[in-house]
Protein backbone atom coordinates (compact mmCIF):
# COMPACT_ATOMS: atom_id res chain seq x y z
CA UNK A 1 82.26 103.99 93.53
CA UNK A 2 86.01 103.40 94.20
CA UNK A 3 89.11 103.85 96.63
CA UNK A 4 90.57 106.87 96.45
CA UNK A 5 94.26 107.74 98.09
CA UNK A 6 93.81 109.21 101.10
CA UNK A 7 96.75 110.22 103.20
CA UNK A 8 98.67 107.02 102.35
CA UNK A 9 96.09 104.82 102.26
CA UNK A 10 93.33 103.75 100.64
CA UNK A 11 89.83 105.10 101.37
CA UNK A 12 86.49 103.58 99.91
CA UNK A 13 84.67 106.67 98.23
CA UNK A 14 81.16 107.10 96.30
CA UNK A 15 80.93 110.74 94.46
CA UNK A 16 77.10 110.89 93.83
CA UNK A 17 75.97 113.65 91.43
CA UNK A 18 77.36 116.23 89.76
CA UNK A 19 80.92 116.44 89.93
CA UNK A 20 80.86 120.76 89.38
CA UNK A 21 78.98 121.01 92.41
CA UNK A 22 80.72 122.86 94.65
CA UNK A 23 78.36 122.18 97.54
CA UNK A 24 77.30 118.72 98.83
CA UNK A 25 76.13 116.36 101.44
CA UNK A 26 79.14 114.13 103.38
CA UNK A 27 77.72 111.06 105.68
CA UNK A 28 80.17 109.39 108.28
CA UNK A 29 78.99 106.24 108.76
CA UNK A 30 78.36 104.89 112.61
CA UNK A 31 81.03 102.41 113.92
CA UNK A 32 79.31 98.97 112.41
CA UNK A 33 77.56 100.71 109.50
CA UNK A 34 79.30 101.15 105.75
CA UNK A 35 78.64 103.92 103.11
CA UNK A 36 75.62 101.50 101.67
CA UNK A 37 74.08 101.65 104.96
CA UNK A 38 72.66 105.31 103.83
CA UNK A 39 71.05 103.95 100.56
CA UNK A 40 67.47 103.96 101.68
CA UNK A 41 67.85 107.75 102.78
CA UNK A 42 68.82 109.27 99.46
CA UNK A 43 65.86 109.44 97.29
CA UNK A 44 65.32 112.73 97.72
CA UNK A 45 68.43 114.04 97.23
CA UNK A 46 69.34 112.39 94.23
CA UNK A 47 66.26 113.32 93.19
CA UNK A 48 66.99 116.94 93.56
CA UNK A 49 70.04 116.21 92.00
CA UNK A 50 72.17 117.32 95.01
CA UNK A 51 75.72 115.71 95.55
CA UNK A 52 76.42 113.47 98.18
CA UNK A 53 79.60 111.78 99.38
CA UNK A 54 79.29 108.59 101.07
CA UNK A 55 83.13 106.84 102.57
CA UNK A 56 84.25 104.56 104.79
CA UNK A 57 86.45 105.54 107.32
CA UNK A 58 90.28 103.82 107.86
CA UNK A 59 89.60 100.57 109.18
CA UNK A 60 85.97 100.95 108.20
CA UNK A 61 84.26 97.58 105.97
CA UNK A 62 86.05 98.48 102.36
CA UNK A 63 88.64 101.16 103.46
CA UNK A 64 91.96 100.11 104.47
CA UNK A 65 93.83 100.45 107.77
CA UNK A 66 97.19 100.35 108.96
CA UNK A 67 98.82 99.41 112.57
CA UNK A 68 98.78 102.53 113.70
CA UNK A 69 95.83 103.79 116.55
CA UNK A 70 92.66 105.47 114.65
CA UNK A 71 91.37 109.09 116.09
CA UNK A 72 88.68 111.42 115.26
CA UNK A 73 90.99 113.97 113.82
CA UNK A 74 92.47 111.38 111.11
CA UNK A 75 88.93 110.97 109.90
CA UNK A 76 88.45 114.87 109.84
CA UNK A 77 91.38 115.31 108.02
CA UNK A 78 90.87 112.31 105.74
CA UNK A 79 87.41 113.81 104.93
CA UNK A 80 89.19 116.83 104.00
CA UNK A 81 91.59 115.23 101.97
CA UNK A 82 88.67 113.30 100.41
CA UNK A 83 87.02 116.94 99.42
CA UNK A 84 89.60 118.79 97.95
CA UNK A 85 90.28 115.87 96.00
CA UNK A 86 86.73 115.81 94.66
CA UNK A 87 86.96 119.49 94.75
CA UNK A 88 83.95 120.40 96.65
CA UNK A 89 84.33 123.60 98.54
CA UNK A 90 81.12 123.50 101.11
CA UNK A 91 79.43 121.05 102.73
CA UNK A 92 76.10 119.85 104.77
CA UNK A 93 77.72 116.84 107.42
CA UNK A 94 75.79 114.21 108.55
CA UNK A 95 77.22 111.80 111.15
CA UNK A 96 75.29 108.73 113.29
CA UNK A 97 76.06 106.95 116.65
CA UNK A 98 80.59 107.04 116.62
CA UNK A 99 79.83 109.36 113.06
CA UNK A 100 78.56 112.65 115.22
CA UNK A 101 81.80 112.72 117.06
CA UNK A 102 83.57 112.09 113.54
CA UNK A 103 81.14 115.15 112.44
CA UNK A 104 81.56 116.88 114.85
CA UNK A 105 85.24 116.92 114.94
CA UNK A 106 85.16 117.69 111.70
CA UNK A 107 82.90 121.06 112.06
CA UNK A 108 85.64 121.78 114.94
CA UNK A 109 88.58 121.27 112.48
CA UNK A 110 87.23 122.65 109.43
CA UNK A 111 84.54 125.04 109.96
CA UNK A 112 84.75 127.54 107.27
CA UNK A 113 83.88 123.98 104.98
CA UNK A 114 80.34 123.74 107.29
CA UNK A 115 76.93 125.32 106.06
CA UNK A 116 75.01 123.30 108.25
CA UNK A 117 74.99 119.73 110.66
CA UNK A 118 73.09 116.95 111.24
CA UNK A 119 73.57 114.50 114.09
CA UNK A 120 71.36 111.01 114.58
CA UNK A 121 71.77 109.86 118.12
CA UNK A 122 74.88 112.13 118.99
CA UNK A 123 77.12 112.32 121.76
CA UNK A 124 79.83 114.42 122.73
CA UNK A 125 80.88 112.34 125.53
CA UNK A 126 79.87 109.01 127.05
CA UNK A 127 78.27 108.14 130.07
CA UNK A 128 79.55 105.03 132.53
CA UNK A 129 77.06 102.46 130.73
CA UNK A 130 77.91 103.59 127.07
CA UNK A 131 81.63 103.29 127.91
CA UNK A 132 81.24 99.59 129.75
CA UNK A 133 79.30 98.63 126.78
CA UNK A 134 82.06 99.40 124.68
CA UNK A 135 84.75 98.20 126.56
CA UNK A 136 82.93 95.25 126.24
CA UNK A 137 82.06 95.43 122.34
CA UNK A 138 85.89 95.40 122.01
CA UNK A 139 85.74 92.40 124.32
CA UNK A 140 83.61 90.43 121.55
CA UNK A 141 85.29 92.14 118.59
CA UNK A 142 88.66 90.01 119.79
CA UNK A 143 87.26 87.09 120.19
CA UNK A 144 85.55 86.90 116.78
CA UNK A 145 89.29 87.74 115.48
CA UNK A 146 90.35 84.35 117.37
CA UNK A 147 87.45 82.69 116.46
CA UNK A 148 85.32 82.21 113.22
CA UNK A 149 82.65 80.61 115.41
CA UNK A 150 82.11 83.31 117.80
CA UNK A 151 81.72 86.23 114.94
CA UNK A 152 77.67 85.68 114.29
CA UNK A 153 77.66 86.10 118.37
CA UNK A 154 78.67 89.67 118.39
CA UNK A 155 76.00 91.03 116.45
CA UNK A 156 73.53 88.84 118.29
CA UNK A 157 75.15 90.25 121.88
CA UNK A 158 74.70 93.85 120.45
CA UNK A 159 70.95 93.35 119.38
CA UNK A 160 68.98 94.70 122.11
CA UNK A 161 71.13 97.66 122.38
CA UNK A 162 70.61 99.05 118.47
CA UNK A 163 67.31 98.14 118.02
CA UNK A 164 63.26 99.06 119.74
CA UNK A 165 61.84 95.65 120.76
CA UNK A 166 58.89 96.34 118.73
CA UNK A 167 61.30 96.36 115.74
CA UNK A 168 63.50 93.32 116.46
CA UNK A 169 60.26 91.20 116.59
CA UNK A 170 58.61 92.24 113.56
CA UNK A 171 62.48 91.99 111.94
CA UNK A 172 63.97 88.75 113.41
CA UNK A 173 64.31 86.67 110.06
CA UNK A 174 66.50 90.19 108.78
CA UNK A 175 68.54 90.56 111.98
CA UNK A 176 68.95 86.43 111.88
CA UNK A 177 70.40 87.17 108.31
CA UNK A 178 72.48 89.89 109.37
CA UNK A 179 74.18 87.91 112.19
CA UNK A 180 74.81 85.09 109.70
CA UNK A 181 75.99 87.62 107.39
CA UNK A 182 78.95 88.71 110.43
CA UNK A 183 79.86 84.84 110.75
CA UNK A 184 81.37 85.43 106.95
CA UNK A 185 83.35 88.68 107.47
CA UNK A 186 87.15 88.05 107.25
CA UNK A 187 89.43 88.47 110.68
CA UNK A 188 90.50 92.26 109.24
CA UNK A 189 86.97 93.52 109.44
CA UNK A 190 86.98 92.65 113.27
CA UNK A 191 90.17 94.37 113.63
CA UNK A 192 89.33 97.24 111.85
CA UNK A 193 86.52 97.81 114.24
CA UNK A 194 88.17 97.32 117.45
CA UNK A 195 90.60 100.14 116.26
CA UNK A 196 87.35 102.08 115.58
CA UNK A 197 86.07 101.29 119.25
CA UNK A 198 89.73 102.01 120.85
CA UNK A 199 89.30 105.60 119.71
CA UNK A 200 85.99 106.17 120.75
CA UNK A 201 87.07 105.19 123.97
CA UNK A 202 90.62 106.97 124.02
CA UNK A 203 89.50 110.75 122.57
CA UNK A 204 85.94 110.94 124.01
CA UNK A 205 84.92 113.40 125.03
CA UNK A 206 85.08 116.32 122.81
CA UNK A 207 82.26 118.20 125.02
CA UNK A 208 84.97 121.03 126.19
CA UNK A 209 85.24 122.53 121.89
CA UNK A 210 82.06 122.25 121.21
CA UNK A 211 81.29 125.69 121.84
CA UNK A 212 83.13 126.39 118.52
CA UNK A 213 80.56 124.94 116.89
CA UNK A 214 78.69 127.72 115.33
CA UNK A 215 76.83 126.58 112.31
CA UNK A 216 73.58 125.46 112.52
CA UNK A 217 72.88 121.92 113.83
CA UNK A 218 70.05 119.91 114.10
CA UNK A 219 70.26 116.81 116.60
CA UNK A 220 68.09 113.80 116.19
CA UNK A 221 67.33 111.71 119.27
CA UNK A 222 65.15 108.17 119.14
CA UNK A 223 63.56 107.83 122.39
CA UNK A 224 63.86 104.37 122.73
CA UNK A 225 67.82 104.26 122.23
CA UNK A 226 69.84 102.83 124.91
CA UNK A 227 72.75 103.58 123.94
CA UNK A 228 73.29 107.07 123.78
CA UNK A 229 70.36 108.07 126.60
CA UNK A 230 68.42 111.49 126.39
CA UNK A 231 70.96 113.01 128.76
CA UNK A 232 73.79 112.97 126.45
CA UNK A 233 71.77 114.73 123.68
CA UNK A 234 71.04 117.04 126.55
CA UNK A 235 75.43 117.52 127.17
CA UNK A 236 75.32 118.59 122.82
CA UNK A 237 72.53 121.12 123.30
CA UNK A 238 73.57 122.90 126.13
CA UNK A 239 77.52 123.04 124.48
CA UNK A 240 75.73 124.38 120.86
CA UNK A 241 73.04 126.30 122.21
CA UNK A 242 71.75 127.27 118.62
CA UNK A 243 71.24 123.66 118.14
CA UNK A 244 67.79 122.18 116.83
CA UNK A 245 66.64 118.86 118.69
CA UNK A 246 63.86 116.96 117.02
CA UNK A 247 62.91 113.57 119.19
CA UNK A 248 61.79 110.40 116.82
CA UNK A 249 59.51 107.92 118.97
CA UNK A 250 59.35 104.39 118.98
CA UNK A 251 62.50 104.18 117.52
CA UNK A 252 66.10 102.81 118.98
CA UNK A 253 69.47 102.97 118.34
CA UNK A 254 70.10 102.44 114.81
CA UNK A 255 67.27 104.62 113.51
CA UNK A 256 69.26 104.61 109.76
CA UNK A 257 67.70 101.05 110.00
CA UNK A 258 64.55 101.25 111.76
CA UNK A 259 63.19 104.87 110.31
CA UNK A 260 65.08 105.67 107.46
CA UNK A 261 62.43 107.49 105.58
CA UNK A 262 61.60 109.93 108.24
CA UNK A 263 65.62 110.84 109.02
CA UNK A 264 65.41 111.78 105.41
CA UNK A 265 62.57 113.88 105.32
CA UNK A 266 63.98 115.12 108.19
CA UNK A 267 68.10 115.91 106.79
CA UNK A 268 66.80 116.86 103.42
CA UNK A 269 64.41 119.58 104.83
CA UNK A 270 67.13 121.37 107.30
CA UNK A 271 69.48 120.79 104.19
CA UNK A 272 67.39 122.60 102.16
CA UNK A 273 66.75 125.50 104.62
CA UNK A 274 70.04 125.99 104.88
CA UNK A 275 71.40 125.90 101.23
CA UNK A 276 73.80 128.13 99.51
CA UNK A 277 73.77 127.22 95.90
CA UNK A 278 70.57 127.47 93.25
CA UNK A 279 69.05 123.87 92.94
């Protein structure tokens, strides 16, 4: 656990396992989420003693950032920086929400690194509502730059988009927490994000190069997630026809949070189905 120099800057890195594996598991992280927030889903894996690479991206929580606009391909390539540096040859890519475009560009970039792809509520391409509801995240990002008071208020605004109703009222006194939790983050972390949200909005889509996608895939979809609707799973699977779609219900949004125990039953066994190397 430690930053790493990444392209002239410095990138938050955690190398889990053995560092002679040549094959592992890379996460990229959703917009708001940080490399912790895939803790609860690596049991297994570590338990099967299979490396895993957890980051944050520039701009990203504990990763630095610079003035310069953030894109897709910068977090490919400082992936790929990030690899050879750790000298892992292969990998197994796992992105959620902004990470399956960050995956996904990176299976585009680099595909002779890709055995195999995993995206949680994916999208190759946003629809009229997802791209208002940005435009409007960045909105709320600004204003908690401006103001310390108004920084608890974005993660309350952005509630009933990430989360099932079912699970915000059985988790209120956690989600109260979390909110409080934003109200302490400094200024940069706001900024950071709003860079994040800027590219999501200036190079998506990606829909048109998907084609060149041609490692396996498996795309998980909650049913009860707002923010990337059914339809835009629908846009991945008919761009990567080989692609596996498995539908989680009761679930929203963030499903890392809500049903982290089934996403890793579910990654570990198409991990392990596709595997190169002897476990």
């Amino acid at each position: 656990m430690s930053k790493m120099s990444i392209n002239n800057f410095q990138m938050y890195v955690e190398d889990r396992g053995e560092s002679d594996q040549r094959e592992a598991v890379i996460f990229f992280n959703g917009s708001l989420s940080s490399a912790n927030s895939w803790y609860p889903m690596l049991d297994l894996f570590e338990r099967e003693k299979i490396r895993v690479v957890l980051h944050d991206y520039r701009g990203q929580r504990l990763s630095d950032f610079d003035d310069a606009p953030i894109t897709y391909a910068q977090h490919a390539d400082d992936a790929n920086v990030m690899l050879e540096k750790l000298g892992i040859e292969r990998v197994h890519i796992i992105g959620t929400s902004y990470g399956t475009v960050s995956a996904q560009r990176f299976a585009i970039d680099y595909p002779e690194k890709v055995i195999s792809m995993t995206l949680i509520e994916a999208f190759s391409e946003m629809d009229v509502n997802t791209e208002n509801w940005v435009i409007r995240f960045i909105d709320w990002l600004k204003q908690a730059i401006k103001d310390e008071s108004a920084r608890a208020r974005v993660y309350q605004n952005m509630l009933p988009l990430f989360f099932s109703p079912e699970f915000a009222a059985t988790h209120r006194q956690a989600l109260e927490a979390r909110a409080a939790d934003f109200a302490q983050l400094p200024a940069s972390f706001f900024q950071g994000i709003v860079r994040i949200y800027e590219n999501q909005l200036a190079n998506t889509p990606i829909t048109s190069e998907l084609h060149k996608i041609k490692m396996p895939t498996m795309v998980i979809w909650s049913e009860m997630d707002v923010l990337t609707p059914w339809a835009l799973t629908q846009v991945i699977k008919e761009n990567i026809p080989h692609a596996e779609v498995v539908k989680i219900p009761n679930t929203g949004h963030v499903a890392i949070a809500e049903n982290p125990k089934l996403l890793e039953s579910l990654m570990y066994g198409f991990i392990k189905q596709n595997w190169e190397g002897e476990q």
